[in-house]
C-alpha atoms as a PDB file:
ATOM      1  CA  UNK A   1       1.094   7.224   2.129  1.00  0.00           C
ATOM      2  CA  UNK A   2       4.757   6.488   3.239  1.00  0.00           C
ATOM      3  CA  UNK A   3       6.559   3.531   3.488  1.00  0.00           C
ATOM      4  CA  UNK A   4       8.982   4.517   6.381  1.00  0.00           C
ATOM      5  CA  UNK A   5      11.245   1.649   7.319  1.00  0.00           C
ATOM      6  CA  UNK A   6      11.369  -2.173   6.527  1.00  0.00           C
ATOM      7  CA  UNK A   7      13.865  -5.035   8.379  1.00  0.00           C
ATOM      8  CA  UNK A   8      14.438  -8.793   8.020  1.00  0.00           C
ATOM      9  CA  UNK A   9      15.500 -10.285  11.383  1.00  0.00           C
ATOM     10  CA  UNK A  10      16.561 -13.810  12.316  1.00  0.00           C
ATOM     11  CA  UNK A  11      14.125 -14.753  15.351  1.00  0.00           C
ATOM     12  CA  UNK A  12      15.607 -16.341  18.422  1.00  0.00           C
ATOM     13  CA  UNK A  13      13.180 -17.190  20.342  1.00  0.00           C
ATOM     14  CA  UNK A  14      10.605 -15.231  22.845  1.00  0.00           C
ATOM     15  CA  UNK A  15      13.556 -14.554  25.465  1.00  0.00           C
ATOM     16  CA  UNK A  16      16.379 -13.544  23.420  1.00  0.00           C
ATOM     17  CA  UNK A  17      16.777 -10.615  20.761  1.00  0.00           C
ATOM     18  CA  UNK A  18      16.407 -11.184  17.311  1.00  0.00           C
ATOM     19  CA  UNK A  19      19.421 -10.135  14.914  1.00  0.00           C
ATOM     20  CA  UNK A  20      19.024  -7.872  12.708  1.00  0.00           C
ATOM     21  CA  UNK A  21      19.845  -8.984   9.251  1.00  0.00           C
ATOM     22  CA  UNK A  22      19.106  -5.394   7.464  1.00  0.00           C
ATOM     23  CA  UNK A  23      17.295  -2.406   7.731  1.00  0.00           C
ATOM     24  CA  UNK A  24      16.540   0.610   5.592  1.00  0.00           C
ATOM     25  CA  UNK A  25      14.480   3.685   6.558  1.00  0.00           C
ATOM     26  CA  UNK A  26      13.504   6.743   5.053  1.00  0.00           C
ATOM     27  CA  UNK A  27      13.568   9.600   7.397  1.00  0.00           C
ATOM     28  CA  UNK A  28      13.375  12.532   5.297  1.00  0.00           C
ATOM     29  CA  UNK A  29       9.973  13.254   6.424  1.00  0.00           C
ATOM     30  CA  UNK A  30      11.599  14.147  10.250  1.00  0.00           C
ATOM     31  CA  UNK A  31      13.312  16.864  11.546  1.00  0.00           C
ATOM     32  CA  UNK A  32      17.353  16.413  11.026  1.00  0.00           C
ATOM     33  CA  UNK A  33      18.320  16.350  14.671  1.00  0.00           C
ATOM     34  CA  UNK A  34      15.880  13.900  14.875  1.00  0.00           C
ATOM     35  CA  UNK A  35      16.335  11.352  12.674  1.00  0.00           C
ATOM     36  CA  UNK A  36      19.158   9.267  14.864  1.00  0.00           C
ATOM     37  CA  UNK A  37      16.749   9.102  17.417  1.00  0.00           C
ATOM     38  CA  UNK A  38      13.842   8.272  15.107  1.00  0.00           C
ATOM     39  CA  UNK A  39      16.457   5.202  14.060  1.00  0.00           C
ATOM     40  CA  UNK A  40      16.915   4.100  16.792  1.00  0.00           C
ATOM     41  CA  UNK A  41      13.338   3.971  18.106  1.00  0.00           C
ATOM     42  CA  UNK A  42      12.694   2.221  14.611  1.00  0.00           C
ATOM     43  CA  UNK A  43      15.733  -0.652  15.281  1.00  0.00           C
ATOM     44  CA  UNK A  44      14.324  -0.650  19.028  1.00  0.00           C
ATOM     45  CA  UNK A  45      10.445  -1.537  18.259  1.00  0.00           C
ATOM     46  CA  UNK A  46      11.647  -3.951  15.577  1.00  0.00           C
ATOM     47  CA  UNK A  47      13.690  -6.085  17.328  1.00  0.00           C
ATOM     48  CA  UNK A  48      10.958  -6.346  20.378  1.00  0.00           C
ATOM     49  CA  UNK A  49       8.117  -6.742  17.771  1.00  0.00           C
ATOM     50  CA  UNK A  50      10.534  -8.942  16.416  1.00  0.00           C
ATOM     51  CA  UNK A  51      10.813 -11.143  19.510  1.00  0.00           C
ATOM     52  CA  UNK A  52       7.047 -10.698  20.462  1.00  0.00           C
ATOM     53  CA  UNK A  53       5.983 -12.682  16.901  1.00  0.00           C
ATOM     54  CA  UNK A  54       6.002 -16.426  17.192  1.00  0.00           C
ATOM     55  CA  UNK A  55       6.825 -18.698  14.274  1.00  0.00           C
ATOM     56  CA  UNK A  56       4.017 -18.216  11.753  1.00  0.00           C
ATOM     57  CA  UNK A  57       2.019 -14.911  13.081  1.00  0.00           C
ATOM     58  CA  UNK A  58       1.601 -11.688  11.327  1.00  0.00           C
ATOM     59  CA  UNK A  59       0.643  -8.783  13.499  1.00  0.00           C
ATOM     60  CA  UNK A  60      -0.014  -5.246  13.620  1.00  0.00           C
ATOM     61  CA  UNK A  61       1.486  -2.921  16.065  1.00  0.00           C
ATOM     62  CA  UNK A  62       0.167   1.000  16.314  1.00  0.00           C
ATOM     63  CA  UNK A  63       2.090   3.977  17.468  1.00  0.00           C
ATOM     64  CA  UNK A  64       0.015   7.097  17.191  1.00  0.00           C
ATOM     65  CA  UNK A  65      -0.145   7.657  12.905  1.00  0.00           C
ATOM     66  CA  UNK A  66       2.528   4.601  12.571  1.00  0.00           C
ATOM     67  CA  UNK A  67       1.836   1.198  12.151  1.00  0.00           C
ATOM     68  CA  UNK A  68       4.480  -1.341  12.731  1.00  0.00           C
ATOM     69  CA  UNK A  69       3.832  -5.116  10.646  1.00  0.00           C
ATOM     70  CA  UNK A  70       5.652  -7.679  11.169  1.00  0.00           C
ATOM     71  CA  UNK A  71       5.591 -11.668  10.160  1.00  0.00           C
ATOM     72  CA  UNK A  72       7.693 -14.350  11.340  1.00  0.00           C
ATOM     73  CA  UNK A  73       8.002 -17.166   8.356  1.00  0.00           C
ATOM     74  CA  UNK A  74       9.918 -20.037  10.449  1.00  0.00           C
ATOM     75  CA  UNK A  75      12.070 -18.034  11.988  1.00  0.00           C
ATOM     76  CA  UNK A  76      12.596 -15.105   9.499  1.00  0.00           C
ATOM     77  CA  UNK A  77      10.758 -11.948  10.567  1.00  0.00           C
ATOM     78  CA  UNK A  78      10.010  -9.378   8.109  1.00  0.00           C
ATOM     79  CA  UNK A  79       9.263  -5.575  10.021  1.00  0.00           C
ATOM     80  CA  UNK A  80       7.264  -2.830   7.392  1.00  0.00           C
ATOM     81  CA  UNK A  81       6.858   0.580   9.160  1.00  0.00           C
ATOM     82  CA  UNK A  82       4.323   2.711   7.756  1.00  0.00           C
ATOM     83  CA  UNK A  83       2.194   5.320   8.276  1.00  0.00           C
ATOM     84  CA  UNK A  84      -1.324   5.528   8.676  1.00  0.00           C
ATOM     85  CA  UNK A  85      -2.255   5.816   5.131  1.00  0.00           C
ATOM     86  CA  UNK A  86      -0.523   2.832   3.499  1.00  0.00           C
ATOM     87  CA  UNK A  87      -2.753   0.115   3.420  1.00  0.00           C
ATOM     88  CA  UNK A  88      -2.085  -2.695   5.502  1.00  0.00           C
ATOM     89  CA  UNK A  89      -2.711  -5.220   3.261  1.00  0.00           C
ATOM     90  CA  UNK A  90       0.283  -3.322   1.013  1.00  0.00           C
ATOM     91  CA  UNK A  91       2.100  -3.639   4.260  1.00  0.00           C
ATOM     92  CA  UNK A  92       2.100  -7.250   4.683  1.00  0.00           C
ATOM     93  CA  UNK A  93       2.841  -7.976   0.988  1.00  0.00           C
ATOM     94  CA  UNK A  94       6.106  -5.665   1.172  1.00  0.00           C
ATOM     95  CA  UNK A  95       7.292  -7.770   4.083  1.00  0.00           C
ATOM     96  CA  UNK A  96       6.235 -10.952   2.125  1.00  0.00           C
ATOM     97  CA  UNK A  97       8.258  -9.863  -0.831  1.00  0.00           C
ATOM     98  CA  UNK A  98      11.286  -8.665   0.709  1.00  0.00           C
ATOM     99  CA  UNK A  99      11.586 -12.179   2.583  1.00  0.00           C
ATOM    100  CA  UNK A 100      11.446 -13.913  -0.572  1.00  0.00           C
ATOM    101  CA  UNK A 101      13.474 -12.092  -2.380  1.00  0.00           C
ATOM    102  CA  UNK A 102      16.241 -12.361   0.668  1.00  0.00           C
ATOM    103  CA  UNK A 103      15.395 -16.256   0.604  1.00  0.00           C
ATOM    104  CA  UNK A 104      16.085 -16.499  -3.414  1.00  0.00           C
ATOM    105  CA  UNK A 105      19.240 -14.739  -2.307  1.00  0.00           C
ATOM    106  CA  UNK A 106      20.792 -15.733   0.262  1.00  0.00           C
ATOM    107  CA  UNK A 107      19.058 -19.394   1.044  1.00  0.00           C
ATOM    108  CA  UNK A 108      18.868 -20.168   4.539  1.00  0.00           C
ATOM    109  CA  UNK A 109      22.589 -19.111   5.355  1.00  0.00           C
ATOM    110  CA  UNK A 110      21.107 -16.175   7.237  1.00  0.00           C
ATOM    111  CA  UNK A 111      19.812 -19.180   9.901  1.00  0.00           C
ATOM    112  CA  UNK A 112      23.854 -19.485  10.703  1.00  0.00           C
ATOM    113  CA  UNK A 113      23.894 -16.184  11.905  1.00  0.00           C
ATOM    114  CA  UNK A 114      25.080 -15.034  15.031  1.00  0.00           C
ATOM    115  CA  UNK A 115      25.074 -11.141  15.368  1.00  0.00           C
ATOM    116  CA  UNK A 116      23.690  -7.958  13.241  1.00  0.00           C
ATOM    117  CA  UNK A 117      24.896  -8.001  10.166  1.00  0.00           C
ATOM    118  CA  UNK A 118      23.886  -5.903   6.863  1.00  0.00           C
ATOM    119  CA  UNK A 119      23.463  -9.163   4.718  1.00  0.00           C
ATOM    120  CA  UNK A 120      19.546  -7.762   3.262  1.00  0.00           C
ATOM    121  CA  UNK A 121      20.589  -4.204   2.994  1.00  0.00           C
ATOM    122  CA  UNK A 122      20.713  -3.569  -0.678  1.00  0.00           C
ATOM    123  CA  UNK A 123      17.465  -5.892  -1.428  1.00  0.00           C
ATOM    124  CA  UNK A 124      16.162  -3.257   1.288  1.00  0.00           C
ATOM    125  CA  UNK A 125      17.047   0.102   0.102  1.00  0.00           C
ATOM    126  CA  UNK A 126      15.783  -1.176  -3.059  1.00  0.00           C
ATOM    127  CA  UNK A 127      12.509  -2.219  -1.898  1.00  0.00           C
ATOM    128  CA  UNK A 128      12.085   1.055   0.285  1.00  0.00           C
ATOM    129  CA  UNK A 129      12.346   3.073  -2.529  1.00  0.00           C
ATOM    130  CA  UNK A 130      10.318   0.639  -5.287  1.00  0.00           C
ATOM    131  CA  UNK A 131       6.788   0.304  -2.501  1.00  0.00           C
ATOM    132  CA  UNK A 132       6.410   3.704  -1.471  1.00  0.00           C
ATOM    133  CA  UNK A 133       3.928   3.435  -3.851  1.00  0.00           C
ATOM    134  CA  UNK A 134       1.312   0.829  -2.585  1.00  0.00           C
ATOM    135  CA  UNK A 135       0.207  -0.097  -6.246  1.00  0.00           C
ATOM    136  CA  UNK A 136       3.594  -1.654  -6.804  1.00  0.00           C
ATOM    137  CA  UNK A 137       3.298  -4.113  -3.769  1.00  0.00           C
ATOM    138  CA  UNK A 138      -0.231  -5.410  -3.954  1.00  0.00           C
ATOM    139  CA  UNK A 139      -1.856  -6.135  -7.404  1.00  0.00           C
ATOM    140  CA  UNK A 140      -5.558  -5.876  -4.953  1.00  0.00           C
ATOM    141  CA  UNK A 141      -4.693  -2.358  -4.833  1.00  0.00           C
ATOM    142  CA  UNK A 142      -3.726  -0.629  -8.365  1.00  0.00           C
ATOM    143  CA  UNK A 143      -6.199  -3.137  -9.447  1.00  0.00           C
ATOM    144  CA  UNK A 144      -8.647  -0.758  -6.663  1.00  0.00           C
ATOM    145  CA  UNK A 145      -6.885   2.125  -8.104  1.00  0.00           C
ATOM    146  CA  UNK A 146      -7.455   1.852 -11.900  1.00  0.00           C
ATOM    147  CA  UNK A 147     -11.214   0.803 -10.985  1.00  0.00           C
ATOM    148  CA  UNK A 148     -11.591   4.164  -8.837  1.00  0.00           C
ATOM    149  CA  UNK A 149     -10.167   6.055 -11.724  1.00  0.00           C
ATOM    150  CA  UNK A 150     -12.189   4.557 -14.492  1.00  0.00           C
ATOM    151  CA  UNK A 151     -15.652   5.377 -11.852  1.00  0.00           C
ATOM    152  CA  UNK A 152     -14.523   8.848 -12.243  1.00  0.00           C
ATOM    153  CA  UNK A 153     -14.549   8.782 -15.784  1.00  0.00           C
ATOM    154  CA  UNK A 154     -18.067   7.215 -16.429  1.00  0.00           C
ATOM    155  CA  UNK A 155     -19.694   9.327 -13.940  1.00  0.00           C
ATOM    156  CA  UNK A 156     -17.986  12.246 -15.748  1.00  0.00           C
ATOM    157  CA  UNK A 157     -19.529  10.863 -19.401  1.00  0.00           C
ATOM    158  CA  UNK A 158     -22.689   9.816 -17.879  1.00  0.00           C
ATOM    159  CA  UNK A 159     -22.921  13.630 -17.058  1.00  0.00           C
ATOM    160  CA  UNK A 160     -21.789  15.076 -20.145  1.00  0.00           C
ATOM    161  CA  UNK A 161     -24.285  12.718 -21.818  1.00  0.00           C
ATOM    162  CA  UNK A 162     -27.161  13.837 -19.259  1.00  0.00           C
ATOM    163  CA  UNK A 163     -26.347  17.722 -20.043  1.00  0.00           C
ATOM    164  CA  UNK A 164     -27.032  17.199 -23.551  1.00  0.00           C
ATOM    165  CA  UNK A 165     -30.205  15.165 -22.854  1.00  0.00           C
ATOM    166  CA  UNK A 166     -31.354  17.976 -21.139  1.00  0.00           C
ATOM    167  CA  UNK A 167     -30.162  20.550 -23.518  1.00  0.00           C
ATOM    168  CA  UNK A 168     -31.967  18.902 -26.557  1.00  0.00           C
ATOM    169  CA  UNK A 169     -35.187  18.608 -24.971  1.00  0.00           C
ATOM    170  CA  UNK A 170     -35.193  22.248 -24.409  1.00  0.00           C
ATOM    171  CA  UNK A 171     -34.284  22.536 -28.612  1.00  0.00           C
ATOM    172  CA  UNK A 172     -37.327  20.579 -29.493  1.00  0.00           C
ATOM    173  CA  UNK A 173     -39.590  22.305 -26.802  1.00  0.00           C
ATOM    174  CA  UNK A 174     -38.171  25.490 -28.774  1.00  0.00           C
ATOM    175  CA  UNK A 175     -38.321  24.786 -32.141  1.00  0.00           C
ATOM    176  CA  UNK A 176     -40.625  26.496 -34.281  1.00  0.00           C
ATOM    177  CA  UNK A 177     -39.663  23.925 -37.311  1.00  0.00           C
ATOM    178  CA  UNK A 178     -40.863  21.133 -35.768  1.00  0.00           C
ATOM    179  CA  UNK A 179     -44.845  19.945 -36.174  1.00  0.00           C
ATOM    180  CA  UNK A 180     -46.461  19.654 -32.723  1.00  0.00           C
ATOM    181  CA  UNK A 181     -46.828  15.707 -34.179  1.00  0.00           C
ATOM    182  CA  UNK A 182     -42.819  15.743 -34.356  1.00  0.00           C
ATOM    183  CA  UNK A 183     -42.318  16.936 -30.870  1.00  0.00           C
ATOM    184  CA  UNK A 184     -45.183  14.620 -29.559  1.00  0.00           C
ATOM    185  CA  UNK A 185     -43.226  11.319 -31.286  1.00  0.00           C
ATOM    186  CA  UNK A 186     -39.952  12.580 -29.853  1.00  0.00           C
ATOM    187  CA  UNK A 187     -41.634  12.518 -26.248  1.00  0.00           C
ATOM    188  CA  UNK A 188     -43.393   9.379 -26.735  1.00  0.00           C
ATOM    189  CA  UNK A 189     -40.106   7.729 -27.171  1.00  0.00           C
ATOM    190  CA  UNK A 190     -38.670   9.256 -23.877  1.00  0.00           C
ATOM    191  CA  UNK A 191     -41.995   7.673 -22.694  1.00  0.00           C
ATOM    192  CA  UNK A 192     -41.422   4.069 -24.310  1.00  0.00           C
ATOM    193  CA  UNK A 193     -38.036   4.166 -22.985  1.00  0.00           C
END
């Protein structure tokens, strides 16, 4: 799971390109000579994915294992690239999270502006680096997590507790000390049960 990228852009309508108001990207995971061009592929699908959301639509673009979300929130577009492991609900709340965030911040000078500009770009490296872990952007899904792990752990008792079931009916089937009356009350229990 891999949160690649994220961007805030100011929307300018269907026919003109957004501006970019940050962007951070991780792109450890590609080759070296490849990670301008990986950039600029990124900074090239946001800003059209960008333009192609209309006020008040989330959507979901796929690239092969890369998934591209993006939601416009009157007229401030949030872009999460991730691959195809992160969870898109995770997705969507990153985007959510870094636009308010950039809101508390900033306010709505960022609807004054008129070219690129790096404005979001700390609140972005930090939030690239704090949701690479999906737990840490959606409650839904540590909350998923921690039930998952806790499943684990009952089944694990419930088997522990099985094995020695099994192993102490073989003891009393065994047992010399016990009265053929004692073993017949200790299976008559198994049987009330």
């Amino acid at each position: 799971m891999k949160l690649t990228a994220v961007a805030l852009l100011k929307y300018n309508g269907p026919d003109a390109d957004p501006y970019i108001l940050g962007f951070a990207a991780d792109l450890s995971s590609f080759g070296f000579f490849q990670r301008s061009t990986v950039r600029e592929m990124m900074t090239f699908v946001a800003r059209t994915v960008a333009r192609k959301t209309q006020t008040g639509q989330r959507q979901t673009v796929q690239q092969e294992d890369y998934f591209c979300h993006a939601f416009n929130n009157d007229g401030l577009v949030g872009v999460a690239f991730v691959d195809h492991d992160y969870p898109a609900r995770a997705g969507f709340s990153v985007v959510n999270k870094v636009m308010e965030d950039f809101e508390t911040a900033q306010g709505t000078a960022w609807r004054g502006t008129t070219a690129d500009t790096q404005d979001a770009q700390g609140l972005l490296d930090t939030a690239l680096q704090k949701y690479q872990d999906p737990a840490q952007a959606d409650k839904l899904t540590k909350i998923q997590r921690d039930l998952d792990e806790t499943k684990i752990i009952l089944h694990k008792t419930i088997e522990s507790v099985l094995d020695r079931g099994e192993k102490l009916d073989q003891l009393v089937d065994k047992s010399a000390d016990l009265s053929m009356a004692s073993q017949m009350f200790y299976k008559q229990i198994y049987v009330m049960e």
